[in-house]
C-alpha atoms as a PDB file:
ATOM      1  CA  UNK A   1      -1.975  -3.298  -1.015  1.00  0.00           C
ATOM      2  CA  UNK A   2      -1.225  -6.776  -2.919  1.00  0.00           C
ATOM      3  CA  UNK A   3      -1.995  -9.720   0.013  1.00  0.00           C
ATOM      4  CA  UNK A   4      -0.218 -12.947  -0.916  1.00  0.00           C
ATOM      5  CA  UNK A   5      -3.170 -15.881  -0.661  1.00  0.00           C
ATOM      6  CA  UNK A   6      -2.488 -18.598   1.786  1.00  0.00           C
ATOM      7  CA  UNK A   7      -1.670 -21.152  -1.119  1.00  0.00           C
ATOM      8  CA  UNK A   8       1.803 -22.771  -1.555  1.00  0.00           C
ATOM      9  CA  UNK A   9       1.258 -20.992  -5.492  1.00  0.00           C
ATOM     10  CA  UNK A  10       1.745 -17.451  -3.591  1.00  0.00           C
ATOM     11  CA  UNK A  11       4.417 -18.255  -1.645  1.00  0.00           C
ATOM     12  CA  UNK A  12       6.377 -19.989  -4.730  1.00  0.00           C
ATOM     13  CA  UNK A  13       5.507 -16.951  -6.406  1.00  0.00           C
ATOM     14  CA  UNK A  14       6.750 -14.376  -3.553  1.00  0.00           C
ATOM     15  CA  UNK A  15       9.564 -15.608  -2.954  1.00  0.00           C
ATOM     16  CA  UNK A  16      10.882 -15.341  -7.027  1.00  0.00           C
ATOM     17  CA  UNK A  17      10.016 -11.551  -6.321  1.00  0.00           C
ATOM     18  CA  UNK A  18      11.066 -11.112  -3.534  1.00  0.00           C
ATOM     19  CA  UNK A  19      14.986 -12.502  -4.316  1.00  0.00           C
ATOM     20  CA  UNK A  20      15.289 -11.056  -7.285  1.00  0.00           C
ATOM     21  CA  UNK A  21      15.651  -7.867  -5.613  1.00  0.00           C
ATOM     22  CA  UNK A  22      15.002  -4.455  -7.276  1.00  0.00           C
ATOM     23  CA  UNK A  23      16.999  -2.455 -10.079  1.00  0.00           C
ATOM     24  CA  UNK A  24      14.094   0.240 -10.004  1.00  0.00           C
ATOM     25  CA  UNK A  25      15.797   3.905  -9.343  1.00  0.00           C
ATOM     26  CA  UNK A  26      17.066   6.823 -11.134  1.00  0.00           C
ATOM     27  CA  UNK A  27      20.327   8.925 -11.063  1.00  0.00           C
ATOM     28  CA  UNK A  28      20.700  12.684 -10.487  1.00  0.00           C
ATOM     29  CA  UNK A  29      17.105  12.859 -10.053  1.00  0.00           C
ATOM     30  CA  UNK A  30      15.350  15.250  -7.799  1.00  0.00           C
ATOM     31  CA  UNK A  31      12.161  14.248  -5.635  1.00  0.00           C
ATOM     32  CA  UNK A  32       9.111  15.220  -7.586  1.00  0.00           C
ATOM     33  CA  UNK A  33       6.187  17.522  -6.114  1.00  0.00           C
ATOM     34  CA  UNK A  34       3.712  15.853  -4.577  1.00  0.00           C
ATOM     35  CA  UNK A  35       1.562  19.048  -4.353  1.00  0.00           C
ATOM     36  CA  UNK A  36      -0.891  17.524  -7.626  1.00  0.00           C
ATOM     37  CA  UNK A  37      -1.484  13.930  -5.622  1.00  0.00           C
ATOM     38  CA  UNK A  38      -2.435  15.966  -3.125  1.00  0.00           C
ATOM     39  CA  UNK A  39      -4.768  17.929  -4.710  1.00  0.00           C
ATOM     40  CA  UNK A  40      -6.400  14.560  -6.299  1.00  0.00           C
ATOM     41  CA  UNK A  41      -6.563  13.198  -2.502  1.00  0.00           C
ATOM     42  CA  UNK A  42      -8.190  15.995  -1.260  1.00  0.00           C
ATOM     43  CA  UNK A  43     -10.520  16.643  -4.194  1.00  0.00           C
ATOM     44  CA  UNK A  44     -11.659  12.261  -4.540  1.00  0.00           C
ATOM     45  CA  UNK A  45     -11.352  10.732  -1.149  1.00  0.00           C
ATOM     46  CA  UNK A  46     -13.104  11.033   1.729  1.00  0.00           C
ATOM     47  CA  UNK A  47     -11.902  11.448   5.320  1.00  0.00           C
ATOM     48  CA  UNK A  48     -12.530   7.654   6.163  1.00  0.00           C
ATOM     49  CA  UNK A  49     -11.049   6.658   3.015  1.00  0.00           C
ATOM     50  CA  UNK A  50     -13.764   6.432   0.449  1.00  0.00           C
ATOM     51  CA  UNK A  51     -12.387   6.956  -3.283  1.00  0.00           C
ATOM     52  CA  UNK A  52     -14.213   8.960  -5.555  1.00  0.00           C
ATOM     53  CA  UNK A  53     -13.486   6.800  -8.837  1.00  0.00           C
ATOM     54  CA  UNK A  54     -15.376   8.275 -11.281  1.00  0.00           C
ATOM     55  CA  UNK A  55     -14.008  11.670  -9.816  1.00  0.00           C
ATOM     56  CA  UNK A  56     -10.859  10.523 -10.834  1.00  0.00           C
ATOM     57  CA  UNK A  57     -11.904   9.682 -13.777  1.00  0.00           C
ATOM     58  CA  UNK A  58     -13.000  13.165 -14.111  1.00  0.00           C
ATOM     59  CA  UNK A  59      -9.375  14.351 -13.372  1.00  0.00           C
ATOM     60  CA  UNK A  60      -7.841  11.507 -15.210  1.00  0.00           C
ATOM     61  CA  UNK A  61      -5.135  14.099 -17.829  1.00  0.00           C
ATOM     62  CA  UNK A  62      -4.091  15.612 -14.064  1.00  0.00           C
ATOM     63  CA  UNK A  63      -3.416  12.019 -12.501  1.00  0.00           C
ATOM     64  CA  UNK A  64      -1.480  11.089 -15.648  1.00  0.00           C
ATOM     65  CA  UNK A  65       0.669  14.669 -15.411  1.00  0.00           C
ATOM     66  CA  UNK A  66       1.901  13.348 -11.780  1.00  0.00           C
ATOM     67  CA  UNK A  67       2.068   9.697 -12.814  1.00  0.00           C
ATOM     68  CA  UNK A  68       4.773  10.529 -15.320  1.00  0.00           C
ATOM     69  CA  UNK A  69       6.340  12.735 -12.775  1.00  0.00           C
ATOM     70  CA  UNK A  70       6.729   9.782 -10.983  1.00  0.00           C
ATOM     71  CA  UNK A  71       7.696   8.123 -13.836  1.00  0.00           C
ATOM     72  CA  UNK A  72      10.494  10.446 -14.638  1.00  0.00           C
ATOM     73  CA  UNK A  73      11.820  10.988 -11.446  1.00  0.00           C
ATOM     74  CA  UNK A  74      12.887   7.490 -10.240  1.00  0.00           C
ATOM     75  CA  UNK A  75      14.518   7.678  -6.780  1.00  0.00           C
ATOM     76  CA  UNK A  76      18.701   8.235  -6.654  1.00  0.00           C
ATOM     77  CA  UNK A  77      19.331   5.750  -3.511  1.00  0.00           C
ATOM     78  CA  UNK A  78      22.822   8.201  -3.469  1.00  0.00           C
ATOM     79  CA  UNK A  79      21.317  11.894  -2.909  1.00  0.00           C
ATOM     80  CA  UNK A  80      17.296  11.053  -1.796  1.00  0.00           C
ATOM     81  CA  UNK A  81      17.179  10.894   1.697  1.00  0.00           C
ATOM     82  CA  UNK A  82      15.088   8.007   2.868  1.00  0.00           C
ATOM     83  CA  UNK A  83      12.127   9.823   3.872  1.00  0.00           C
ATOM     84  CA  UNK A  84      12.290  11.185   0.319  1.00  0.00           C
ATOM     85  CA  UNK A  85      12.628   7.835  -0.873  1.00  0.00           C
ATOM     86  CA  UNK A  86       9.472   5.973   1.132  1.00  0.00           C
ATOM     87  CA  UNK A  87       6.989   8.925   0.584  1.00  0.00           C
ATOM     88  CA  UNK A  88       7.814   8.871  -3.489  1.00  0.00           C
ATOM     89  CA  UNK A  89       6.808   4.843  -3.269  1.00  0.00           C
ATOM     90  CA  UNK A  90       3.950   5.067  -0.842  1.00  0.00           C
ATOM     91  CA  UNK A  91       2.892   7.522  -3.380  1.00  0.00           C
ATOM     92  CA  UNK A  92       3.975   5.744  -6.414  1.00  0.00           C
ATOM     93  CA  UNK A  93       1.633   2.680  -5.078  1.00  0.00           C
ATOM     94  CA  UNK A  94      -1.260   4.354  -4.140  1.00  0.00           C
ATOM     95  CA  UNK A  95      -1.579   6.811  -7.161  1.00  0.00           C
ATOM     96  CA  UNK A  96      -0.948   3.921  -9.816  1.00  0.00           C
ATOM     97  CA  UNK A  97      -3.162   1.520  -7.804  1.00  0.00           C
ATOM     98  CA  UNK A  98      -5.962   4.346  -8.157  1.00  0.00           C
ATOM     99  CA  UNK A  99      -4.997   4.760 -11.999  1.00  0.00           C
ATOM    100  CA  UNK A 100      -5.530   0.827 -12.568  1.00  0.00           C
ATOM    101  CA  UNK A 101      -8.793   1.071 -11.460  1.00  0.00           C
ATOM    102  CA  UNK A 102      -9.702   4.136 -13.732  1.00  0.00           C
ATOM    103  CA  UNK A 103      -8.372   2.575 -16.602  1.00  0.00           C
ATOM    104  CA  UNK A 104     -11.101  -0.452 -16.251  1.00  0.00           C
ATOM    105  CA  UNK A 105     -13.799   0.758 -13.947  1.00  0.00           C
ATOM    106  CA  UNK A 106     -16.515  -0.113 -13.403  1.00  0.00           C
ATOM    107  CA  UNK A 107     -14.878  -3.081 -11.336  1.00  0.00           C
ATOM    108  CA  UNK A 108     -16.606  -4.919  -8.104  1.00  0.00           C
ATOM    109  CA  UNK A 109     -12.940  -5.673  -6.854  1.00  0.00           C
ATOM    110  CA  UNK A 110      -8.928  -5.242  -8.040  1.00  0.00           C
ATOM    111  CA  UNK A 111      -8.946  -9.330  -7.672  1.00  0.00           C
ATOM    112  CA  UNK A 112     -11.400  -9.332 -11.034  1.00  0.00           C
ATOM    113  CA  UNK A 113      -8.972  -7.354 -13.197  1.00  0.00           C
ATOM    114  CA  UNK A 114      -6.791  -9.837 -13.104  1.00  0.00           C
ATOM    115  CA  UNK A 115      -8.309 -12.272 -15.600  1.00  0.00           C
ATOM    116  CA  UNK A 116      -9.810  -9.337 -17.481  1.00  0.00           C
ATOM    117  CA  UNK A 117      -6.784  -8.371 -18.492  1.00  0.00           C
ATOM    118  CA  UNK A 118      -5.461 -11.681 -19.321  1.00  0.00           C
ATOM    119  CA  UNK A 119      -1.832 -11.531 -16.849  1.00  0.00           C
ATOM    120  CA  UNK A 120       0.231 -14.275 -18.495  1.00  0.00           C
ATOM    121  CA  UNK A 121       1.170 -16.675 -16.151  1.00  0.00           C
ATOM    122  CA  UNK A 122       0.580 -14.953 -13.465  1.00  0.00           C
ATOM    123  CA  UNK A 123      -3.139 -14.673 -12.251  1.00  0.00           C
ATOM    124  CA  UNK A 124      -3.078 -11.951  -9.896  1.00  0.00           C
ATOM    125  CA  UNK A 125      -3.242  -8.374 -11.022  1.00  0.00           C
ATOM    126  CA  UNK A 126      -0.423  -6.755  -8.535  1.00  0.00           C
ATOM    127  CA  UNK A 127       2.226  -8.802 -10.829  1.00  0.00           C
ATOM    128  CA  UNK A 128       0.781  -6.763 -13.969  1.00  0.00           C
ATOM    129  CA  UNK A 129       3.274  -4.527 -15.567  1.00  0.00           C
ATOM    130  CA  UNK A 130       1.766  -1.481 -16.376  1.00  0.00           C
ATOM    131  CA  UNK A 131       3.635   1.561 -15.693  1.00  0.00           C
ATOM    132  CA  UNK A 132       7.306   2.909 -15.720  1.00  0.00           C
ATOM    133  CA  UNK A 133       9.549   3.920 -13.152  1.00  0.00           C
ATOM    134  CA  UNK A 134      12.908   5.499 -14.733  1.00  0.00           C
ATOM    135  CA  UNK A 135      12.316   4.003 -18.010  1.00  0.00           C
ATOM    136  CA  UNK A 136      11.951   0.110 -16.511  1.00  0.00           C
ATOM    137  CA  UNK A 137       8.621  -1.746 -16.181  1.00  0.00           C
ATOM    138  CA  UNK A 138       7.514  -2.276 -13.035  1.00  0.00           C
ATOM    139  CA  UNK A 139       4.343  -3.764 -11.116  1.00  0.00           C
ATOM    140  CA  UNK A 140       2.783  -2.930  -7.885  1.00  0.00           C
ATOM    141  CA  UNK A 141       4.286  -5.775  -6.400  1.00  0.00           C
ATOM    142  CA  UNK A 142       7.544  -5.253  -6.795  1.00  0.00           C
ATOM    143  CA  UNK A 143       7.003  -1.458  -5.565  1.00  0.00           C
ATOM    144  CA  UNK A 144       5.595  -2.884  -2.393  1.00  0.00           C
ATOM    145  CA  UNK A 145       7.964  -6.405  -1.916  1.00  0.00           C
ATOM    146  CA  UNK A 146      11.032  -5.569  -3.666  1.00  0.00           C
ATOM    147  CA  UNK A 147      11.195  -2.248  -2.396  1.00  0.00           C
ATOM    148  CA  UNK A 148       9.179  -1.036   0.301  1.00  0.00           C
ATOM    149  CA  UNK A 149       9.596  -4.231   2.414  1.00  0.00           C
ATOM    150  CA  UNK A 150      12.722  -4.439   1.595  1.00  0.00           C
ATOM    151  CA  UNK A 151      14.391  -1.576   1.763  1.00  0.00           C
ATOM    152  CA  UNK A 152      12.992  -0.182   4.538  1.00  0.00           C
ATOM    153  CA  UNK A 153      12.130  -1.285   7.623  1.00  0.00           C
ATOM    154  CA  UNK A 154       9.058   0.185   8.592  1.00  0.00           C
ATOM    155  CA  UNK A 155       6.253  -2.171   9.476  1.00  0.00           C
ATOM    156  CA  UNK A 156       3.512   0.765   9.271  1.00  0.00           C
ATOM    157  CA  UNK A 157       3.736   0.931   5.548  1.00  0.00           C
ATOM    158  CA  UNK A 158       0.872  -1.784   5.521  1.00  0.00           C
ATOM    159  CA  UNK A 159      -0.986   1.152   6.329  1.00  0.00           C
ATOM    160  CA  UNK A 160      -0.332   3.656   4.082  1.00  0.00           C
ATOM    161  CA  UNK A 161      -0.377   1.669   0.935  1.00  0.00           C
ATOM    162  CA  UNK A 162      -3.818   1.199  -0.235  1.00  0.00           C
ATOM    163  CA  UNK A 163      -5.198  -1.897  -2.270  1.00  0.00           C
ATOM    164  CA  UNK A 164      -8.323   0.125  -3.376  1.00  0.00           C
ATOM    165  CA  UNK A 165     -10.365  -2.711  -1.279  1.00  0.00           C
ATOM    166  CA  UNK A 166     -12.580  -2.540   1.521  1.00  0.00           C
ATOM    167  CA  UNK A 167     -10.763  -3.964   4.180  1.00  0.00           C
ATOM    168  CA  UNK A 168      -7.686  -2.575   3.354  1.00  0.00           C
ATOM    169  CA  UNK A 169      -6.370   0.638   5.710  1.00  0.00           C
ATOM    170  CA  UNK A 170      -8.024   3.210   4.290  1.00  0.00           C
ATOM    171  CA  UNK A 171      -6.258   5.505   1.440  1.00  0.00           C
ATOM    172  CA  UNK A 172      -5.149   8.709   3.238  1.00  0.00           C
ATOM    173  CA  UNK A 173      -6.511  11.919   1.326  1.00  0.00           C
ATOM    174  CA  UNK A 174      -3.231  13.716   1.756  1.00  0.00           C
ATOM    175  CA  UNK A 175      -0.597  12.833   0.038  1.00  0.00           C
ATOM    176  CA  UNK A 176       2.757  11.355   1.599  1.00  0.00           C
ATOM    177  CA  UNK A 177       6.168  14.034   2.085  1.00  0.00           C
ATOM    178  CA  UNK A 178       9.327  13.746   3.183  1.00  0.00           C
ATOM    179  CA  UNK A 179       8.721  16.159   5.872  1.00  0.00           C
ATOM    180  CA  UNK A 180       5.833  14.487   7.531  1.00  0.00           C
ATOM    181  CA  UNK A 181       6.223  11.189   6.757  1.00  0.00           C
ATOM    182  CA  UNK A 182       7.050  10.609  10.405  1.00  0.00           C
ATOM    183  CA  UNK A 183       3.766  11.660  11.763  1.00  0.00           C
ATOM    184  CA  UNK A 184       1.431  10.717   8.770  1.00  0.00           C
ATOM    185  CA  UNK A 185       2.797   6.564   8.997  1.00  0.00           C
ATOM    186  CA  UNK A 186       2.126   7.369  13.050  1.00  0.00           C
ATOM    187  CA  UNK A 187      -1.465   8.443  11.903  1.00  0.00           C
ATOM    188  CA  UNK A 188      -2.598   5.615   9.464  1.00  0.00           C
ATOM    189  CA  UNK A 189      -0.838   3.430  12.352  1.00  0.00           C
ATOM    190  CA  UNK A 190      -3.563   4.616  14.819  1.00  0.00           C
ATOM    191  CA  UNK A 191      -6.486   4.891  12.934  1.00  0.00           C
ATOM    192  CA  UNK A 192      -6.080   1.749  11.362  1.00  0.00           C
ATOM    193  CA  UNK A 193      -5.696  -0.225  14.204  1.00  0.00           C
ATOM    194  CA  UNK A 194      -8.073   1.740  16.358  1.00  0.00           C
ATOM    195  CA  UNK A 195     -11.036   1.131  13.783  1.00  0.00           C
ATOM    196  CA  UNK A 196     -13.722  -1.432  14.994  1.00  0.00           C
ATOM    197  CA  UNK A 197     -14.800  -2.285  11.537  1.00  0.00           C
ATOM    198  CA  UNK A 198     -10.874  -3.348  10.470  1.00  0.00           C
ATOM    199  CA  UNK A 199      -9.882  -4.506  14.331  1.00  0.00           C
ATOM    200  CA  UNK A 200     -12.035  -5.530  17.548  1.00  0.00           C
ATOM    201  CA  UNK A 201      -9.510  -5.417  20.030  1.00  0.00           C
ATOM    202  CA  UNK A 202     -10.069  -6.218  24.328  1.00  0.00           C
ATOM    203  CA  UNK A 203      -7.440  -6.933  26.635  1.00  0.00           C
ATOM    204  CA  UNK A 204      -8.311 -10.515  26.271  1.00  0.00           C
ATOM    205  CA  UNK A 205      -8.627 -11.571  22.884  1.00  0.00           C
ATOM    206  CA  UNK A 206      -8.379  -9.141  19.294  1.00  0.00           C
ATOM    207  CA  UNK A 207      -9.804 -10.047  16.123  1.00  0.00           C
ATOM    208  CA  UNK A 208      -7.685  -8.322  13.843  1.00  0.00           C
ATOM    209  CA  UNK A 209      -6.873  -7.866  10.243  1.00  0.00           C
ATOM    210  CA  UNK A 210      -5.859 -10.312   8.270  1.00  0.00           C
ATOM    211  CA  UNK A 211      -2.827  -8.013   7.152  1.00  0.00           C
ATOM    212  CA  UNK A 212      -1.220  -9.004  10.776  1.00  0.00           C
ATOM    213  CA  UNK A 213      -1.284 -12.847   9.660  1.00  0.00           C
ATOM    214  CA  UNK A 214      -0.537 -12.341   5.744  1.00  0.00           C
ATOM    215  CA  UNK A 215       2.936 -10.026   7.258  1.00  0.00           C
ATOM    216  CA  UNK A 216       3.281 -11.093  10.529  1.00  0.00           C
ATOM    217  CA  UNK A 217       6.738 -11.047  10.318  1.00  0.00           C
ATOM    218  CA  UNK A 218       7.245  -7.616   9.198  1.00  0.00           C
ATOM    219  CA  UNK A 219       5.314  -7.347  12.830  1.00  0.00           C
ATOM    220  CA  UNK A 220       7.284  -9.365  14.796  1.00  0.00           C
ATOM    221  CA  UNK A 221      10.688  -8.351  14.190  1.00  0.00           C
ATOM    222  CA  UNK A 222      11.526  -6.900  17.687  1.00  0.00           C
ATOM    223  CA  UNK A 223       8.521  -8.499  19.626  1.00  0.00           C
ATOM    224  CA  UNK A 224       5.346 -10.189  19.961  1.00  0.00           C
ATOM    225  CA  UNK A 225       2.033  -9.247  17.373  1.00  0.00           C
ATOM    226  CA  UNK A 226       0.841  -8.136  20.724  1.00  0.00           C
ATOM    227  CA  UNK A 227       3.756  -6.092  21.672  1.00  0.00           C
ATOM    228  CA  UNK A 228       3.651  -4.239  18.339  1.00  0.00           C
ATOM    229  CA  UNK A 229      -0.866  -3.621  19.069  1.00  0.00           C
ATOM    230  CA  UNK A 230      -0.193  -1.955  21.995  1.00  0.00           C
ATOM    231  CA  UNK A 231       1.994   0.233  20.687  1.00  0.00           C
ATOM    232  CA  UNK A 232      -0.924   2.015  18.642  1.00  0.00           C
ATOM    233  CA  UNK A 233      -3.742   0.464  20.687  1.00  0.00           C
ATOM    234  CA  UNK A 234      -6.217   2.562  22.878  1.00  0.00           C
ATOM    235  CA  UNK A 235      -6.985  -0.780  24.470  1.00  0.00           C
ATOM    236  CA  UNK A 236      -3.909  -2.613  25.913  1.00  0.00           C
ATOM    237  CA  UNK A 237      -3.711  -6.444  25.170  1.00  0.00           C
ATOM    238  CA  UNK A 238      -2.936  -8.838  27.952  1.00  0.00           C
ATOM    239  CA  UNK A 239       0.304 -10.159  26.795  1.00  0.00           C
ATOM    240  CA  UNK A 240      -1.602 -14.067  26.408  1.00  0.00           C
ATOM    241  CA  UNK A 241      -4.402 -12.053  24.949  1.00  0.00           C
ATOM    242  CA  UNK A 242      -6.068 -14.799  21.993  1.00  0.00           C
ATOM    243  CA  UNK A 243      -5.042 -13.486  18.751  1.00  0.00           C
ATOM    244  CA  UNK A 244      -7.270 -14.326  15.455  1.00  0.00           C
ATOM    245  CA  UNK A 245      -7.914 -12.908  12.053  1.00  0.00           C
ATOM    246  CA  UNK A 246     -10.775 -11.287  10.443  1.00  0.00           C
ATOM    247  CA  UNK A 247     -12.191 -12.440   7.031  1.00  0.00           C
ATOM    248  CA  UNK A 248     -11.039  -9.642   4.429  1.00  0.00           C
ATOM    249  CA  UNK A 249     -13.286  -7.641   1.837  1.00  0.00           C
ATOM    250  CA  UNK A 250     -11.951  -7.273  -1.417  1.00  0.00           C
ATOM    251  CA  UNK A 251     -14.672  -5.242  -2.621  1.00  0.00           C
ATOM    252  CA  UNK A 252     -13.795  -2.114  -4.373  1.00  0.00           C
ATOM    253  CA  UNK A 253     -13.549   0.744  -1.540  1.00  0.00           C
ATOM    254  CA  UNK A 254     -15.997   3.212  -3.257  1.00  0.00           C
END
């Protein structure tokens, strides 16, 4: 998941990306089979998340047969429904974040990659266009802000897109579909806010991820940060409950 820094630079620089809106998308396209990311998923990640890199690496010709389905198959806003359309970018994030790692591991974190491979202008590697969709280069940021954000609105996809970093919610070793989606975003939703090591939560006070500050609006839309906790929280905030945010780990999540 790209997290904007708290530095006037990132703001300046979301908000270009974020009005320029998104021409990404395909016509008389069908929704590709997910069936091979799943496979991957299964075969390279571990139940809390862990990703088998050099696994990957391993299947690397089998990730590139489902990237350029991806590729190929750019959503058709006209005949996808939108369950059809949110799983293929959840997907389309998560499988091209793990293929930017293959293509230059070893790495100690994403953030490094970005001055390895020499972005112009821009520093930060989620602006790096390196992939496809429907003919049209695109970057990971754009997938998640232009689109995602955008297009849907549906706060829980900070959990199920997956910045290959520690403290980000943990990539899901299934792969997203249509007729789950439901019930998976419910999942990551859950776990992700119910895990100690990501959120320390008491009826008093949370600590929580810094994801909740970085996007609280996406949050906040039809309540409090609280309100929208205790909706997935075991442990029930106290409506004046003292709210702060944890230092994140941008270590790679191996």
């Amino acid at each position: 998941m790209k997290i904007l820094k708290h530095t006037f630079l990132g703001v300046l620089i979301f908000g270009m990306f974020a009005c320029s809106g998104s021409l990404l998308g395909g016509t008389g396209t069908t929704p590709p089979n997910h069936q091979t990311w799943d496979q991957l998923l299964k075969a390279n990640v571990s139940a809390d998340g862990k990703v088998n890199y050099k696994g990957f690496i391993k299947d690397k010709a089998k990730l590139e047969q489902y990237l350029k389905s991806l590729s190929d198959n750019a959503p058709d806003r006209s005949t996808w429904s939108k369950n059809e359309q949110m799983a293929y970018w959840i997907n389309a994030y998560n499988a091209f974040t793990v293929k930017l790692i293959v293509d230059n591991y070893p790495t100690k974190s994403i953030k490094d990659l970005g001055p390895k491979l020499k972005i112009p202008l821009i520093s930060d590697v989620w602006h790096y266009k390196f992939f496809k969709i429907g003919g049209k280069e695109s970057s990971l940021d754009e997938i998640e802000h232009s689109i995602l954000r955008k297009e849907f609105s549906e706060p829980r996809i900070h959990f199920a897109i997956n910045c290959a970093s520690v403290s980000c919610p943990p990539l899901l070793n299934e792969a997203f579909v249509a007729s789950k989606l439901e019930s998976q975003l419910q999942k990551v939703a859950v776990s992700f806010i119910n895990d100690p090591k990501r959120n320390k939560i008491s009826p008093e006070s949370a600590q929580v991820s810094s994801i909740f500050s970085w996007f609280k609006g996406d949050f906040t839309k039809k309540g409090s940060l609280v309100d929208f906790l205790n909706q997935y929280s075991k442990v029930k905030l106290k409506s004046n409950a003292k709210i702060s945010f944890m230092d994140y780990n941008w270590n790679l999540n191996e």
